[in-house]
N, C-alpha and C. Protein backbone atom coordinates (compact mmCIF):
# COMPACT_ATOMS: atom_id res chain seq x y z
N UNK A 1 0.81 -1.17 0.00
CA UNK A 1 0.00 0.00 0.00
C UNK A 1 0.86 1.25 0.00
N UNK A 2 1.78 1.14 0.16
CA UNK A 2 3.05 2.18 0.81
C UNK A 2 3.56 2.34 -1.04
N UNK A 3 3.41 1.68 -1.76
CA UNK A 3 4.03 1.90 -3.03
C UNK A 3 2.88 2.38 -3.80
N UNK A 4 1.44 2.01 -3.44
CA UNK A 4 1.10 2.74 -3.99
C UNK A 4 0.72 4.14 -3.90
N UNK A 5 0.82 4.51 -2.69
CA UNK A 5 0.69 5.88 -1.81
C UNK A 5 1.76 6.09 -2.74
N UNK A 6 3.33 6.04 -2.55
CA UNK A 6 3.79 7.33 -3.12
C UNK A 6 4.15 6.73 -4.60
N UNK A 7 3.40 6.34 -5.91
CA UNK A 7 2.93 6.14 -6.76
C UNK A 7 2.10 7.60 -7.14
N UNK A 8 1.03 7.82 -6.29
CA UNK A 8 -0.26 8.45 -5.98
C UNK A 8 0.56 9.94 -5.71
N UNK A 9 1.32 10.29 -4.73
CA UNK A 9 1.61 10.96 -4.31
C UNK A 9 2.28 12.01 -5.88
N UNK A 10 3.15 11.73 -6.63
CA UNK A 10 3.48 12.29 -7.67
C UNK A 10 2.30 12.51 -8.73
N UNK A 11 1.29 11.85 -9.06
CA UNK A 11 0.08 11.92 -9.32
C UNK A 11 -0.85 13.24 -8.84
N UNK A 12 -1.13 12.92 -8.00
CA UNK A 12 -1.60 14.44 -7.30
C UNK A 12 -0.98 15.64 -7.15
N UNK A 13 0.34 15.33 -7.06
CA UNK A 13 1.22 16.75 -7.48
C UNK A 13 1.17 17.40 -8.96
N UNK A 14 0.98 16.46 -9.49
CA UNK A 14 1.16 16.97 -11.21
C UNK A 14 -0.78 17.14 -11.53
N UNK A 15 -1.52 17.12 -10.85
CA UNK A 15 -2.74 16.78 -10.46
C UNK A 15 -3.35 18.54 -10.04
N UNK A 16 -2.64 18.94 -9.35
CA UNK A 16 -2.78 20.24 -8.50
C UNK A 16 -2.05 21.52 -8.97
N UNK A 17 -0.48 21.13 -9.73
CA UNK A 17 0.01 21.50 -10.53
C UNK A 17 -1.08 22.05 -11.94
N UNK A 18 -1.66 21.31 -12.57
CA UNK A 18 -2.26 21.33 -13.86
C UNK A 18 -3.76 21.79 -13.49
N UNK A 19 -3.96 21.33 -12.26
CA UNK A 19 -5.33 22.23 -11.55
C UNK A 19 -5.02 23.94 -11.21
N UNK A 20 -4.19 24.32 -10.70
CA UNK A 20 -4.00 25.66 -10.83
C UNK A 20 -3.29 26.33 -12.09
N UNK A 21 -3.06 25.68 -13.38
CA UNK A 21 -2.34 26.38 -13.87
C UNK A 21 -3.54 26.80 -14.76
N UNK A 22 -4.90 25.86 -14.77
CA UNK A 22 -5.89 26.20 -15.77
C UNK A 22 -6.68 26.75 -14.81
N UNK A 23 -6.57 27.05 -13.77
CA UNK A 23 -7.04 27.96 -13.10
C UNK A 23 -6.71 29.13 -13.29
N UNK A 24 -5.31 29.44 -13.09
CA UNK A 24 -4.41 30.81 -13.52
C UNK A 24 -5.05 30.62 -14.88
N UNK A 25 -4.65 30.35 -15.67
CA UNK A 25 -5.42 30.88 -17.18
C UNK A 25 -6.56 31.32 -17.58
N UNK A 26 -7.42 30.15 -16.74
CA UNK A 26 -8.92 31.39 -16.86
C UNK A 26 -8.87 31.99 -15.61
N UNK A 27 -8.64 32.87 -15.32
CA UNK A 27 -7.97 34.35 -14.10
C UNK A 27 -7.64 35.25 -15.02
N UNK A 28 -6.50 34.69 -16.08
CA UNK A 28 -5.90 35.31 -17.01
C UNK A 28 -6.73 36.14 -17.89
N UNK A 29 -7.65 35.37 -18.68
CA UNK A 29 -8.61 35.70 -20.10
C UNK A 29 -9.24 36.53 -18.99
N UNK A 30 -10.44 37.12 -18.20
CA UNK A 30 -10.41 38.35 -18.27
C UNK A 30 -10.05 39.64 -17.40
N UNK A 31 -8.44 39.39 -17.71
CA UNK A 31 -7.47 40.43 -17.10
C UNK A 31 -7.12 40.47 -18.55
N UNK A 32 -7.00 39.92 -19.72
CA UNK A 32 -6.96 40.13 -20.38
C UNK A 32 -8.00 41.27 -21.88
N UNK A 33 -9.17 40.67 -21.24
CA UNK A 33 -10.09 41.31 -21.58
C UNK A 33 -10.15 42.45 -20.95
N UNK A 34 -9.85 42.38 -19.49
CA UNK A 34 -10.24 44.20 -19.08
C UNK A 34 -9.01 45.10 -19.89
N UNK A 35 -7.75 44.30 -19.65
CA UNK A 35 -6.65 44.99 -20.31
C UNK A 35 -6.81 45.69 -22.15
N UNK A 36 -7.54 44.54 -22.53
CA UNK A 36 -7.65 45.36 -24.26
C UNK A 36 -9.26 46.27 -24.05
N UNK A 37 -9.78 46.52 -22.85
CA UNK A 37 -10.96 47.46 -22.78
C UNK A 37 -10.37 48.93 -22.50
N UNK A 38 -9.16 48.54 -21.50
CA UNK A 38 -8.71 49.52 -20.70
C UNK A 38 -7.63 50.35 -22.14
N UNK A 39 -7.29 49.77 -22.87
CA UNK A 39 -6.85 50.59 -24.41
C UNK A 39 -7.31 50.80 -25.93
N UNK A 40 -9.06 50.54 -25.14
CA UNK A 40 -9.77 51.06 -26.03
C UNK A 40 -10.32 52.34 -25.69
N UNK A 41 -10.49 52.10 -24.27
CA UNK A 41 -10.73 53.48 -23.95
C UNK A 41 -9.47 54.65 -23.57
N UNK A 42 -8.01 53.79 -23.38
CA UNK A 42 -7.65 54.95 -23.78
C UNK A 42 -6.64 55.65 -24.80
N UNK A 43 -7.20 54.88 -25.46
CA UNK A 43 -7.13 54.96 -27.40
C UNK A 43 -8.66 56.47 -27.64
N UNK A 44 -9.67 56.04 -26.61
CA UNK A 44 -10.50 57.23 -26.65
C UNK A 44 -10.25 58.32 -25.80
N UNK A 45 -9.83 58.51 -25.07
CA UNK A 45 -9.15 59.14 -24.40
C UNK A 45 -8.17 60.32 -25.15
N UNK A 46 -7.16 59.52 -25.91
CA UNK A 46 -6.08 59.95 -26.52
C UNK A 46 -7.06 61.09 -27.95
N UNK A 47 -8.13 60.36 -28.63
CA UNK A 47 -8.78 61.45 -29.64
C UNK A 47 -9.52 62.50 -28.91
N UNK A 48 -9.86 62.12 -27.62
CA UNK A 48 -10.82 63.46 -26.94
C UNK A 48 -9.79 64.50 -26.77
N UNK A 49 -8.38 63.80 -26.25
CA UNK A 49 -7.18 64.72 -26.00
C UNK A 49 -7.30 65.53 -27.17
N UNK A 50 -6.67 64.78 -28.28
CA UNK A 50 -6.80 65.77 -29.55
C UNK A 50 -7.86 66.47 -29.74
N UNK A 51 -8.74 66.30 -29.70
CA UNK A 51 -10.30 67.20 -30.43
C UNK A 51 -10.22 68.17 -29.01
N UNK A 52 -9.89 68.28 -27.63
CA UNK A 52 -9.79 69.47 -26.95
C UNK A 52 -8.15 70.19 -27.51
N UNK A 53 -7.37 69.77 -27.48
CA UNK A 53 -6.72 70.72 -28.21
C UNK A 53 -6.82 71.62 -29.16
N UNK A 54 -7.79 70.69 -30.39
CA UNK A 54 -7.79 71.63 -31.48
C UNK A 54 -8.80 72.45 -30.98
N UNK A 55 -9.76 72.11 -30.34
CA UNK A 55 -10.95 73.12 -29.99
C UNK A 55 -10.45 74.22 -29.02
N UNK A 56 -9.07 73.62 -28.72
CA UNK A 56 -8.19 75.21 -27.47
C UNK A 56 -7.71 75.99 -29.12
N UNK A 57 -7.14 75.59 -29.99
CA UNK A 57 -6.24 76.12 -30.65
C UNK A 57 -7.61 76.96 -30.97
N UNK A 58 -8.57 76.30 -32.04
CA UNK A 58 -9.48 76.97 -32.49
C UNK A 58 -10.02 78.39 -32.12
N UNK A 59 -10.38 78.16 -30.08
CA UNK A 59 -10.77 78.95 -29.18
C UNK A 59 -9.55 80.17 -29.26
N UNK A 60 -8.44 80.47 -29.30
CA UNK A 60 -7.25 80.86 -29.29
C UNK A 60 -7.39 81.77 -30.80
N UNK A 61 -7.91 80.96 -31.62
CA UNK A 61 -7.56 81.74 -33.43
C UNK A 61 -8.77 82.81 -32.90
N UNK A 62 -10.06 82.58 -32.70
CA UNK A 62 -11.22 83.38 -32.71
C UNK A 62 -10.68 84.29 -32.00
N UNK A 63 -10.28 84.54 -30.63
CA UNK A 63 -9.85 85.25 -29.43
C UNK A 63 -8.92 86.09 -30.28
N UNK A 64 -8.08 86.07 -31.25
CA UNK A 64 -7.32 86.67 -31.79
C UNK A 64 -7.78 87.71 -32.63
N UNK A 65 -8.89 86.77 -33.18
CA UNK A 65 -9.10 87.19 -34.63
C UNK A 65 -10.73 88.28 -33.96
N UNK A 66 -10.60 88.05 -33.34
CA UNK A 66 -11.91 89.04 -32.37
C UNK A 66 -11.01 90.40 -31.46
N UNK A 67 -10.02 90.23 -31.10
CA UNK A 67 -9.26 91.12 -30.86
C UNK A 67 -8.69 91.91 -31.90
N UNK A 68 -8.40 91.69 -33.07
CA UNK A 68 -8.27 92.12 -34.59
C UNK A 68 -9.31 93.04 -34.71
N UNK A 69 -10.54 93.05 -34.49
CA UNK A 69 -11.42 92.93 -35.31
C UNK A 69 -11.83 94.42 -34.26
N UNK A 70 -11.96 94.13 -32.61
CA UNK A 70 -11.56 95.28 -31.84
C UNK A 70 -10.82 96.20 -32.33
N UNK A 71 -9.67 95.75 -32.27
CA UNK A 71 -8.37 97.19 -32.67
C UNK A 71 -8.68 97.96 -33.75
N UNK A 72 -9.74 97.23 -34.79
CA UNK A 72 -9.60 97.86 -36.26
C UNK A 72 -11.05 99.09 -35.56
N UNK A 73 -12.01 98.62 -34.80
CA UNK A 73 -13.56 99.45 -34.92
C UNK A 73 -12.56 100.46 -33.59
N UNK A 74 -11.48 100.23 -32.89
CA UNK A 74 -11.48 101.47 -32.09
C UNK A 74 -10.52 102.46 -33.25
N UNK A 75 -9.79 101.69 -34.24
CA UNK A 75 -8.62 103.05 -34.95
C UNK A 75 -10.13 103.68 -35.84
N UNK A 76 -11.58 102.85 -36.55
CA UNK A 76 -12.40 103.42 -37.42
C UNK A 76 -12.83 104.35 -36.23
N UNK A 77 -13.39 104.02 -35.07
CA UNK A 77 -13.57 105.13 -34.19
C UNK A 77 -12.90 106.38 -33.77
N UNK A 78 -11.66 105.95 -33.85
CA UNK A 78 -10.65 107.56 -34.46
C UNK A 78 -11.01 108.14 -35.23
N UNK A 79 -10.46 107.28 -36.23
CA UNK A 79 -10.67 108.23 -37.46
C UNK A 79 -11.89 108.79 -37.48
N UNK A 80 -13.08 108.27 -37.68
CA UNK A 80 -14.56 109.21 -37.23
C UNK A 80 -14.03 110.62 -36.68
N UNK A 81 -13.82 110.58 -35.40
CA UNK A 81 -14.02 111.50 -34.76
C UNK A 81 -13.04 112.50 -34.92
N UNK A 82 -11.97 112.06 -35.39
CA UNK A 82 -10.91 112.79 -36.18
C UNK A 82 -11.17 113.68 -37.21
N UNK A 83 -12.09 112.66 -38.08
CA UNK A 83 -13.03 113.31 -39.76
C UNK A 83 -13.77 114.57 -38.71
N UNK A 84 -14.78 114.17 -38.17
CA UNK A 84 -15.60 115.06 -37.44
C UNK A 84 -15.15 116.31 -36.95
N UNK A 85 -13.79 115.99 -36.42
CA UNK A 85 -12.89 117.43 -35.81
C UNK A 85 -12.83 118.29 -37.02
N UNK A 86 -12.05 117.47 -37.94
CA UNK A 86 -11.65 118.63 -39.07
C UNK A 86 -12.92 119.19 -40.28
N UNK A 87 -14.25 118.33 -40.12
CA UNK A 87 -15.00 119.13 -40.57
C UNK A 87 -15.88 120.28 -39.58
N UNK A 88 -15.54 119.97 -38.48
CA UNK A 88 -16.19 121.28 -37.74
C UNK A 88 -15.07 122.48 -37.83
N UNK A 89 -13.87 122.00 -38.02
CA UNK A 89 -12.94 123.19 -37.95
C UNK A 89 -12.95 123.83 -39.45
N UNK A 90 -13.23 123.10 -40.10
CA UNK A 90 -13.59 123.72 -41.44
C UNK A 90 -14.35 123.76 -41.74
N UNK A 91 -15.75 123.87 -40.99
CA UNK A 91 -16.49 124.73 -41.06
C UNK A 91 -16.82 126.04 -39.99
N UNK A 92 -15.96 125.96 -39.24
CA UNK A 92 -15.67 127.05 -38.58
C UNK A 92 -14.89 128.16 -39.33
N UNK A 93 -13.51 127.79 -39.64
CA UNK A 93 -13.16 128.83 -40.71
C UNK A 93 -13.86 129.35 -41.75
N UNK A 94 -14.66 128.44 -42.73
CA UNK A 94 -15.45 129.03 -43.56
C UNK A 94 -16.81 129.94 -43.01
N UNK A 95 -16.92 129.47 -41.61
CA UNK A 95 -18.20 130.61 -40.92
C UNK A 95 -17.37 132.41 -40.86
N UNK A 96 -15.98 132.11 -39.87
CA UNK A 96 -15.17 133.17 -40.11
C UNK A 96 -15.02 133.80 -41.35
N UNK A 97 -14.52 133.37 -42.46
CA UNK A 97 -14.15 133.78 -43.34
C UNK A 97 -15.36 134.84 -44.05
N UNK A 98 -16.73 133.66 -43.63
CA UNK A 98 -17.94 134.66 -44.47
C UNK A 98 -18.43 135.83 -43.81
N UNK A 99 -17.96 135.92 -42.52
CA UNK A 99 -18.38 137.05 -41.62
C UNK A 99 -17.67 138.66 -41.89
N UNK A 100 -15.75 138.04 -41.83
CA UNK A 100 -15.09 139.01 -42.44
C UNK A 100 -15.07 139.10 -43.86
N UNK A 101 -15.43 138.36 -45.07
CA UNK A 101 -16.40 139.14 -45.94
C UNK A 101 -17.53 139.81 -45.91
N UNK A 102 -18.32 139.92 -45.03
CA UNK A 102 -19.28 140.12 -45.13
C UNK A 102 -18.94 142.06 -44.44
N UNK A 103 -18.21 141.76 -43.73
CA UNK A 103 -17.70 142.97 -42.89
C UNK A 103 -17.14 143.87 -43.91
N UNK A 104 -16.07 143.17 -44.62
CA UNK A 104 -15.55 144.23 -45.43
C UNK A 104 -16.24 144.66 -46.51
N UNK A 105 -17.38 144.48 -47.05
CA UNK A 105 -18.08 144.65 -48.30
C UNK A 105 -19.03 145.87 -47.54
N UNK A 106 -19.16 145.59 -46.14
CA UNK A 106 -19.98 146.56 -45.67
C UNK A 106 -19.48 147.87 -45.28
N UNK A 107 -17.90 147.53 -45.45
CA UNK A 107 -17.22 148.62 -45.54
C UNK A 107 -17.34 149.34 -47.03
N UNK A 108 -16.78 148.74 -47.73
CA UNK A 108 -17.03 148.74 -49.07
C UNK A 108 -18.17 150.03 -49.55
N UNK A 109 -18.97 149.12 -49.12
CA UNK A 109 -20.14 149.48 -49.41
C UNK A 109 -20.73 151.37 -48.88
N UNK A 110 -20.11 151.44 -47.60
CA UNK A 110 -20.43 152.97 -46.91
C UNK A 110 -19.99 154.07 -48.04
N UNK A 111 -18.85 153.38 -49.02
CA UNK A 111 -18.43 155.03 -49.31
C UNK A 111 -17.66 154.76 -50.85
N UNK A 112 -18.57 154.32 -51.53
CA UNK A 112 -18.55 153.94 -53.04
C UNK A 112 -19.56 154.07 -53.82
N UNK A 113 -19.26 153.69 -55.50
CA UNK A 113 -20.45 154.04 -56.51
C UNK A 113 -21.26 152.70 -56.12
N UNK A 114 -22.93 153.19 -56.36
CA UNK A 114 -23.22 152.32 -55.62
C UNK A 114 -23.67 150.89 -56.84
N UNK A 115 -23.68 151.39 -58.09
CA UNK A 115 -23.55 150.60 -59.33
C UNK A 115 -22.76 149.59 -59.20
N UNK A 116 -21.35 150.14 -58.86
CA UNK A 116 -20.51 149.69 -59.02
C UNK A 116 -20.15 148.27 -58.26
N UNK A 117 -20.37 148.82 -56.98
CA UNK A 117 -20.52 148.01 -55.84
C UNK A 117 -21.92 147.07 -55.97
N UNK A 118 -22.78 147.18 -56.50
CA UNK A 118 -24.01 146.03 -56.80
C UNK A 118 -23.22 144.98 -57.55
N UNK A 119 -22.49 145.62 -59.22
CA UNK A 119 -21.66 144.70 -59.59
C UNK A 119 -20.62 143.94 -58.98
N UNK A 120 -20.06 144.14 -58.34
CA UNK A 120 -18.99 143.38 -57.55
C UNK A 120 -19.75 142.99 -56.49
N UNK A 121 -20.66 142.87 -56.34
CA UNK A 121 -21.54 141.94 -54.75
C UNK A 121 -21.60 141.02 -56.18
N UNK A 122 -22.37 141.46 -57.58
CA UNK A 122 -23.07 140.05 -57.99
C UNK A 122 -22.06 139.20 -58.02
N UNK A 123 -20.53 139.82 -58.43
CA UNK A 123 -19.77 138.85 -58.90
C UNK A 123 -19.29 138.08 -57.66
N UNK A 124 -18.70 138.69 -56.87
CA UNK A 124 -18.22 138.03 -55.54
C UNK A 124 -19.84 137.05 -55.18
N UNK A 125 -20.73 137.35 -54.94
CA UNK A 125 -22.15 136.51 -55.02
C UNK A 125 -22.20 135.16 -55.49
N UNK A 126 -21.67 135.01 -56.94
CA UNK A 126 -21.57 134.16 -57.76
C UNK A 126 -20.74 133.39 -57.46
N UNK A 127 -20.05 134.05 -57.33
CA UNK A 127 -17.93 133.14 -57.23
C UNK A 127 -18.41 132.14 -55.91
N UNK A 128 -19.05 133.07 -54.88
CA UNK A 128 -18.89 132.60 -53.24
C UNK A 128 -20.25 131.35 -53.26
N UNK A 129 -21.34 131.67 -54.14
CA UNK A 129 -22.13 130.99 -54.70
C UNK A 129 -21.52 128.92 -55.20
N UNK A 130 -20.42 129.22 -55.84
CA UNK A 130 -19.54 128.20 -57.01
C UNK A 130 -18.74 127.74 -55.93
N UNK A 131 -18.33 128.29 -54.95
CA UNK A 131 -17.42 127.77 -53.47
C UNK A 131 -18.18 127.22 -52.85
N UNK A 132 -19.51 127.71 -52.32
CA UNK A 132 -20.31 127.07 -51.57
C UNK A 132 -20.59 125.91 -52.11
N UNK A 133 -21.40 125.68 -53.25
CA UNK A 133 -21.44 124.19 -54.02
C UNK A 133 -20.83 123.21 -53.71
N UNK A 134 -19.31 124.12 -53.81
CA UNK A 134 -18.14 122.75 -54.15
C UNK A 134 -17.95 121.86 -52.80
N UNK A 135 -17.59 123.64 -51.66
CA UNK A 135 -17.85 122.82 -50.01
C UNK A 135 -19.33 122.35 -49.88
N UNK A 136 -20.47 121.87 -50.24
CA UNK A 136 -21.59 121.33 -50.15
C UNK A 136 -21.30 119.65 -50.68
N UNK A 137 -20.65 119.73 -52.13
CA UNK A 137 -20.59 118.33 -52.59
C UNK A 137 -19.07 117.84 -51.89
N UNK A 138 -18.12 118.52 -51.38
CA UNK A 138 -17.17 118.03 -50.36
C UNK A 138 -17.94 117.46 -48.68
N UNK A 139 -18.82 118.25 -48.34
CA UNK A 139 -19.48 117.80 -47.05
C UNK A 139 -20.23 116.51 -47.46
N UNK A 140 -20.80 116.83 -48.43
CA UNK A 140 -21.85 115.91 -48.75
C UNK A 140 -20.80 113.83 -48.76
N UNK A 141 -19.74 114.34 -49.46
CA UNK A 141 -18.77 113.08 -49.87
C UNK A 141 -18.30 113.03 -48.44
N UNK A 142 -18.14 113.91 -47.33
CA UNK A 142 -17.55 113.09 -46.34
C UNK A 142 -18.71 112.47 -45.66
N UNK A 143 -19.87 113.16 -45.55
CA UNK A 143 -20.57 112.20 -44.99
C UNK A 143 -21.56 110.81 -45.02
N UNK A 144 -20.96 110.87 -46.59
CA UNK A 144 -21.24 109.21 -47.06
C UNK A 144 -19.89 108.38 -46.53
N UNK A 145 -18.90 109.15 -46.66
CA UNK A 145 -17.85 108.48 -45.98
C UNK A 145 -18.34 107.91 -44.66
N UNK A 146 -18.38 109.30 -43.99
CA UNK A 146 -18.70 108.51 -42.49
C UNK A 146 -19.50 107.77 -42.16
N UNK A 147 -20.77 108.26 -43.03
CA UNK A 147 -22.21 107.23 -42.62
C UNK A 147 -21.61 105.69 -43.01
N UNK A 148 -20.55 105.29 -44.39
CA UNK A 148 -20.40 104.38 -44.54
C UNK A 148 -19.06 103.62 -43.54
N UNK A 149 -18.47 104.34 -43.25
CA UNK A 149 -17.18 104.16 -42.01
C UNK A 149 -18.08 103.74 -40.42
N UNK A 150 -19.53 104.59 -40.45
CA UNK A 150 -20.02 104.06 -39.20
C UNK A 150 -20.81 102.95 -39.37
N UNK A 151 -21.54 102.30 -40.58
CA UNK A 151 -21.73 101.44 -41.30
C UNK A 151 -21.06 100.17 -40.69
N UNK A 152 -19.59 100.07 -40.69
CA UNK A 152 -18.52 98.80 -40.71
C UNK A 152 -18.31 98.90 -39.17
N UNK A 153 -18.55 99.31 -38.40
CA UNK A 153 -18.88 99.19 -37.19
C UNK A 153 -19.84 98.13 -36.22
N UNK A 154 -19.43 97.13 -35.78
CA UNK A 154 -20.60 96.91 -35.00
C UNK A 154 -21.42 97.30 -34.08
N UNK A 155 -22.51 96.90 -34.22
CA UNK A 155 -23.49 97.70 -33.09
C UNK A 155 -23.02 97.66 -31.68
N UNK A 156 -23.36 98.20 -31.09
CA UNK A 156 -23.59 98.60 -29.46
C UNK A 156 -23.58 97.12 -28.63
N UNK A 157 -25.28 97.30 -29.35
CA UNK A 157 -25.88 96.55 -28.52
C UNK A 157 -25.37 95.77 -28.75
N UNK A 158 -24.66 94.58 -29.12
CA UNK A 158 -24.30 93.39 -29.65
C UNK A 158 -23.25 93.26 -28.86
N UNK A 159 -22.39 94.17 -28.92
CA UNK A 159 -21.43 93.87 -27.98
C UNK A 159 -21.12 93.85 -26.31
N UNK A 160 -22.24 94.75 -26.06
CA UNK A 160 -22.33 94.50 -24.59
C UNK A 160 -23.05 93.13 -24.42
N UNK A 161 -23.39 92.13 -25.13
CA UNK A 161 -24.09 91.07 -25.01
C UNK A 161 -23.15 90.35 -24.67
């Protein structure tokens, strides 16, 4: 009995042996399976990475290109108000200018022929007549300018939004 006990005995070792090793193997399959889940997701992982990057870069171009877009409506806002200066100052001089004509003709006028002086009002009349026009279709062209310079502007309201 003693021979066959340790007969038996190597038997059951290779017995327990081959019992845990197909044990370990299915243990294995799904550590294996979680392992090819665990680099699928972070195989997804890795494209979300990318698609927030590009959506930073993206976020980054607009931010730029919106700051662009600022700098240009505050220099058109200069210039406006710039245009605006120099047509009030020129039309300030031309208010001056018509006053001291107007002064000196009335000088003119106290102690001369008075024929004479009708003729030279018509002509100076005429001339100042042909000036006025021209500064009329000059006002007139800047303020299609501006209406169209305030035009390319965005609204107000839009931007305090």
């Amino acid at each position: 009995m003693s021979t066959k006990l340790l007969l038996l005995i190597p038997c059951l070792c290779v017995g327990a042996i081959s019992l845990r090793w197909i044990n370990k193997d299915s243990s294995i399959k799904p550590l294996k399976a979680q392992l090819a889940d665990l680099q699928q997701q972070l195989q997804g992982f890795d494209e979300l990475k990318e698609e927030f990057v590009r959506h930073r870069i993206e976020l980054s171009w607009e931010e730029q290109h919106l700051t662009e877009i600022e700098d240009q409506k505050k220099q058109l806002q200069t210039n406006i108000i710039h245009m605006a200066e120099d047509i009030n100052k020129r039309h300030k001089r031309k208010q001056e200018q018509s006053e001291r004509w107007l002064s000196a003709w009335q000088d003119k006028v106290k102690g001369g022929d008075p024929e004479k002086i009708r003729q030279q009002l018509e002509n100076s009349l005429a001339a100042e007549r042909i000036k006025v026009n021209e500064a009329r279709e000059k006002n007139a062209a800047l303020k299609g300018l501006l209406y169209d310079l305030k035009s390319l502007l965005p609204d107000e309201k839009t931007n305090s939004t």
